[in-house]
Protein backbone atom coordinates (compact mmCIF):
# COMPACT_ATOMS: atom_id res chain seq x y z
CA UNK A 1 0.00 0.00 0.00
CA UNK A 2 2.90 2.06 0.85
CA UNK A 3 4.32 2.03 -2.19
CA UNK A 4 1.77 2.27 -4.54
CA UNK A 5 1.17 6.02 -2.80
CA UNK A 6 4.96 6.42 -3.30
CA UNK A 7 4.75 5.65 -6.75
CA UNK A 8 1.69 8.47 -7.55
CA UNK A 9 4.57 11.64 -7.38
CA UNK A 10 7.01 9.57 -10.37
CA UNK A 11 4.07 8.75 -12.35
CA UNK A 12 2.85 12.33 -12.31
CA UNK A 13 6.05 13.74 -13.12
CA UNK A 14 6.03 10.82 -16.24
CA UNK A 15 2.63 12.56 -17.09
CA UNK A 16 4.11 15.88 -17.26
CA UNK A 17 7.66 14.95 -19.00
CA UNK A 18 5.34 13.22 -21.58
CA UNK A 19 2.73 15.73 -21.73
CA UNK A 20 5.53 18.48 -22.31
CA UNK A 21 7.49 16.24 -25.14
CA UNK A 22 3.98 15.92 -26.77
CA UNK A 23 3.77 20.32 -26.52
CA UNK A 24 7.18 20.45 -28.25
CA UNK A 25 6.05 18.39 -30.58
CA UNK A 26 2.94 19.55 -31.58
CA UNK A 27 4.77 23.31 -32.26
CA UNK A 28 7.48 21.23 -34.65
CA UNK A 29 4.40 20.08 -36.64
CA UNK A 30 3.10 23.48 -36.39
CA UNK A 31 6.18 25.26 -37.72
CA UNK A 32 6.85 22.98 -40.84
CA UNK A 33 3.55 22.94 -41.75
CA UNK A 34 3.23 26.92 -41.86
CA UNK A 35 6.54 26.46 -43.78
């Protein structure tokens, strides 16, 4: 039990690193395709 509450924080801060890689992304697309 311990550890699955331990484990929330590192999953969240997957979420975000993932979230933000996805953002970057997106304005790469964004800046060819206006190209």
């Amino acid at each position: 039990m311990c550890n699955h509450i331990h484990s929330i924080p590192y999953n969240l801060t997957y979420f975000i690193n993932f979230f933000h890689h996805g953002l970057s992304f997106l304005r790469v697309n964004e800046y060819i395709s206006s190209r």
